[in-house]
C-alpha atoms as a PDB file:
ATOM      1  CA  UNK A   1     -87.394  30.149   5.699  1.00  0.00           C
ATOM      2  CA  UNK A   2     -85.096  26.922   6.299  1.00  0.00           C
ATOM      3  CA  UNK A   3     -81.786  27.643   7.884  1.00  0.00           C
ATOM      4  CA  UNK A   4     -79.018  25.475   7.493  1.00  0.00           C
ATOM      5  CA  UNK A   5     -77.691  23.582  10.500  1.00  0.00           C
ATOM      6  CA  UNK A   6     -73.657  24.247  11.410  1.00  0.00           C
ATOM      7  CA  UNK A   7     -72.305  20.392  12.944  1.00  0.00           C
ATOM      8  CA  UNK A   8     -70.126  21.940  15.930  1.00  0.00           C
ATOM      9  CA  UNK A   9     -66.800  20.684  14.479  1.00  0.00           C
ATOM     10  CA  UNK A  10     -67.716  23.311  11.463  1.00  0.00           C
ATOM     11  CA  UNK A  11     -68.550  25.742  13.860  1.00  0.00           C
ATOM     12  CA  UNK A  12     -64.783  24.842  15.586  1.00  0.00           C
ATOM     13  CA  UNK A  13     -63.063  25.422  12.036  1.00  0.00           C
ATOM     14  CA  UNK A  14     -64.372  28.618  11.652  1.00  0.00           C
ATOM     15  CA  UNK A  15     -63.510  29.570  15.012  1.00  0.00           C
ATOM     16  CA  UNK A  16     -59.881  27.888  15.159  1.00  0.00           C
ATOM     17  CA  UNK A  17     -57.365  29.949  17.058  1.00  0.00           C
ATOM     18  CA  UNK A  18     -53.663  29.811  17.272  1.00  0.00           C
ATOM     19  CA  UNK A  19     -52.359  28.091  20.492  1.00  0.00           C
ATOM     20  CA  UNK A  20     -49.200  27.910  21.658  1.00  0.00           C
ATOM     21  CA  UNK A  21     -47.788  26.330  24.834  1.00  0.00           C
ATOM     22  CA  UNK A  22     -44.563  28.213  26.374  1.00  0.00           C
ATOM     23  CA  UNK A  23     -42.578  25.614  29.408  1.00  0.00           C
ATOM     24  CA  UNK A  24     -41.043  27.341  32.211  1.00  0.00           C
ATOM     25  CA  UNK A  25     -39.695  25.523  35.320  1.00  0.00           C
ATOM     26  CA  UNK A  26     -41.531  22.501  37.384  1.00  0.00           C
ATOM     27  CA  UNK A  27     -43.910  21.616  34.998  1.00  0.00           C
ATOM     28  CA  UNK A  28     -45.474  24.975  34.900  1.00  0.00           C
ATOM     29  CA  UNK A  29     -46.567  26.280  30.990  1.00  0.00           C
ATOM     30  CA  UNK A  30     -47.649  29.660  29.549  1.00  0.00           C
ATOM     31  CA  UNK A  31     -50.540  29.878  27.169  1.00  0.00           C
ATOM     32  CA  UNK A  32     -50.858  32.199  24.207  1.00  0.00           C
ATOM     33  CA  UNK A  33     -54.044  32.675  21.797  1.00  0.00           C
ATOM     34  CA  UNK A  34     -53.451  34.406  18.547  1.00  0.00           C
ATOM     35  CA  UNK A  35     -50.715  35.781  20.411  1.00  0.00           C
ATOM     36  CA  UNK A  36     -52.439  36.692  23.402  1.00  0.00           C
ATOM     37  CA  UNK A  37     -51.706  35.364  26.716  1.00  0.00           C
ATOM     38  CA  UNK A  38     -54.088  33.386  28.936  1.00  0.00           C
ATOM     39  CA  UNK A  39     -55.112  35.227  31.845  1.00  0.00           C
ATOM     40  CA  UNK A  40     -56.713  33.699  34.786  1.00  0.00           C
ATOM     41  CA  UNK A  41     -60.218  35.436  34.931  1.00  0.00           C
ATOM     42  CA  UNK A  42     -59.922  35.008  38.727  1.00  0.00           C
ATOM     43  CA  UNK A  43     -56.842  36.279  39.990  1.00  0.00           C
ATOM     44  CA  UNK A  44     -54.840  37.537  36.660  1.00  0.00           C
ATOM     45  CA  UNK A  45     -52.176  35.227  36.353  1.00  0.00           C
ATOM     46  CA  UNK A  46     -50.678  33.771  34.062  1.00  0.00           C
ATOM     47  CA  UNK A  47     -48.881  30.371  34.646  1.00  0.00           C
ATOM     48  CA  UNK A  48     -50.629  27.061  34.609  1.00  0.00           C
ATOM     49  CA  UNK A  49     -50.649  23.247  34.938  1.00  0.00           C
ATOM     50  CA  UNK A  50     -51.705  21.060  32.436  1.00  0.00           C
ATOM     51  CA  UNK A  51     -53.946  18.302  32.941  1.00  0.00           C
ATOM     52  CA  UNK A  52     -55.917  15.830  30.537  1.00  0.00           C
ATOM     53  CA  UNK A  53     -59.653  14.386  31.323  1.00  0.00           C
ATOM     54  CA  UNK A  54     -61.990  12.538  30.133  1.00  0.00           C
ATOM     55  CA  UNK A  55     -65.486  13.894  28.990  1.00  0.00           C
ATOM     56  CA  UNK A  56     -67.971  11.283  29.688  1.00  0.00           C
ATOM     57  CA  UNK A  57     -71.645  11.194  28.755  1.00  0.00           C
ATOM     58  CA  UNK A  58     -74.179   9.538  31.838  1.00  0.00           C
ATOM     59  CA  UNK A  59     -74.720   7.024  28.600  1.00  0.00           C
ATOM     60  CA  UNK A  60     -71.163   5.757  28.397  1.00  0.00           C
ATOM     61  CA  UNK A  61     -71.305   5.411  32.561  1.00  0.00           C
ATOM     62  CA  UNK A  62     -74.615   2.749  32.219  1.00  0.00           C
ATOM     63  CA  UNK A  63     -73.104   0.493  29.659  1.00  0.00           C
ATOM     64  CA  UNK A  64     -69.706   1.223  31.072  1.00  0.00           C
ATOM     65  CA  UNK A  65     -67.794   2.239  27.885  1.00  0.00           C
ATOM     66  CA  UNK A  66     -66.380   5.699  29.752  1.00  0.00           C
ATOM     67  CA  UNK A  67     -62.774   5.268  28.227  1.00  0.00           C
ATOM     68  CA  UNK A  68     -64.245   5.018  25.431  1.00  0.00           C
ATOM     69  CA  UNK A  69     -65.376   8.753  25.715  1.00  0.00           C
ATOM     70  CA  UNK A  70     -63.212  12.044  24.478  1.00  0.00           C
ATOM     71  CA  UNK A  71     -60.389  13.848  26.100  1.00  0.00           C
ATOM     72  CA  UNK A  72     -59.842  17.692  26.808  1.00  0.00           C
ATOM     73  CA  UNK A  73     -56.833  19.356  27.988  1.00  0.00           C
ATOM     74  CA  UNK A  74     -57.388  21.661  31.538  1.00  0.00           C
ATOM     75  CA  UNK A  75     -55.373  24.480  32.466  1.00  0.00           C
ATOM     76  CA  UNK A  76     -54.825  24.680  36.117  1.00  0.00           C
ATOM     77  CA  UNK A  77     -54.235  27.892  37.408  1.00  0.00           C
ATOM     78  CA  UNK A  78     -50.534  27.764  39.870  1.00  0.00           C
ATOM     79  CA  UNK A  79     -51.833  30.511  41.944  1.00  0.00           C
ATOM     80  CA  UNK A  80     -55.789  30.444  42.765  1.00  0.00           C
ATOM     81  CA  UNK A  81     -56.524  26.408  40.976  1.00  0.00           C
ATOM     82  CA  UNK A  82     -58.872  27.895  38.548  1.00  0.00           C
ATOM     83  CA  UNK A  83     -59.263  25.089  35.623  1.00  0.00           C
ATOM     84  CA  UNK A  84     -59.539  26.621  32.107  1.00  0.00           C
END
């Protein structure tokens, strides 16, 4: 039986969820999915800092190219530092 093979930005489409970003005060941002909000799976909060990094591979680091590499977004949790 052959099975056909899902590239992982198919597997993102599929999967795509709503996300919204609510600012309060300081810098300090709210996240909802589908509605729902982000809760810390640590301490149960709810309030974060944003942050971007990069995503290198130990490839990009040898023939240093790491800018070159992709970017996620991190939540920072304001009240234990979990990063989401």
């Amino acid at each position: 039986m052959r099975r056909a093979c899902l590239g992982w930005r198919a597997v993102l489409d599929s999967a795509a969820m709503e996300f919204q970003e609510i600012a309060q005060q300081d810098g300090i941002i709210q996240v909802t999915l589908d509605g729902k909000p982000l809760t810390c799976l640590v301490c149960g909060n709810n309030s974060y800092h944003e942050r971007n990094s990069m995503l290198n591979t130990r490839v990009r680091e040898f023939f240093n190219i790491a800018w070159t590499g992709d970017k996620a977004t991190n939540f920072v949790c304001t009240k234990c530092g979990y990063v989401f």
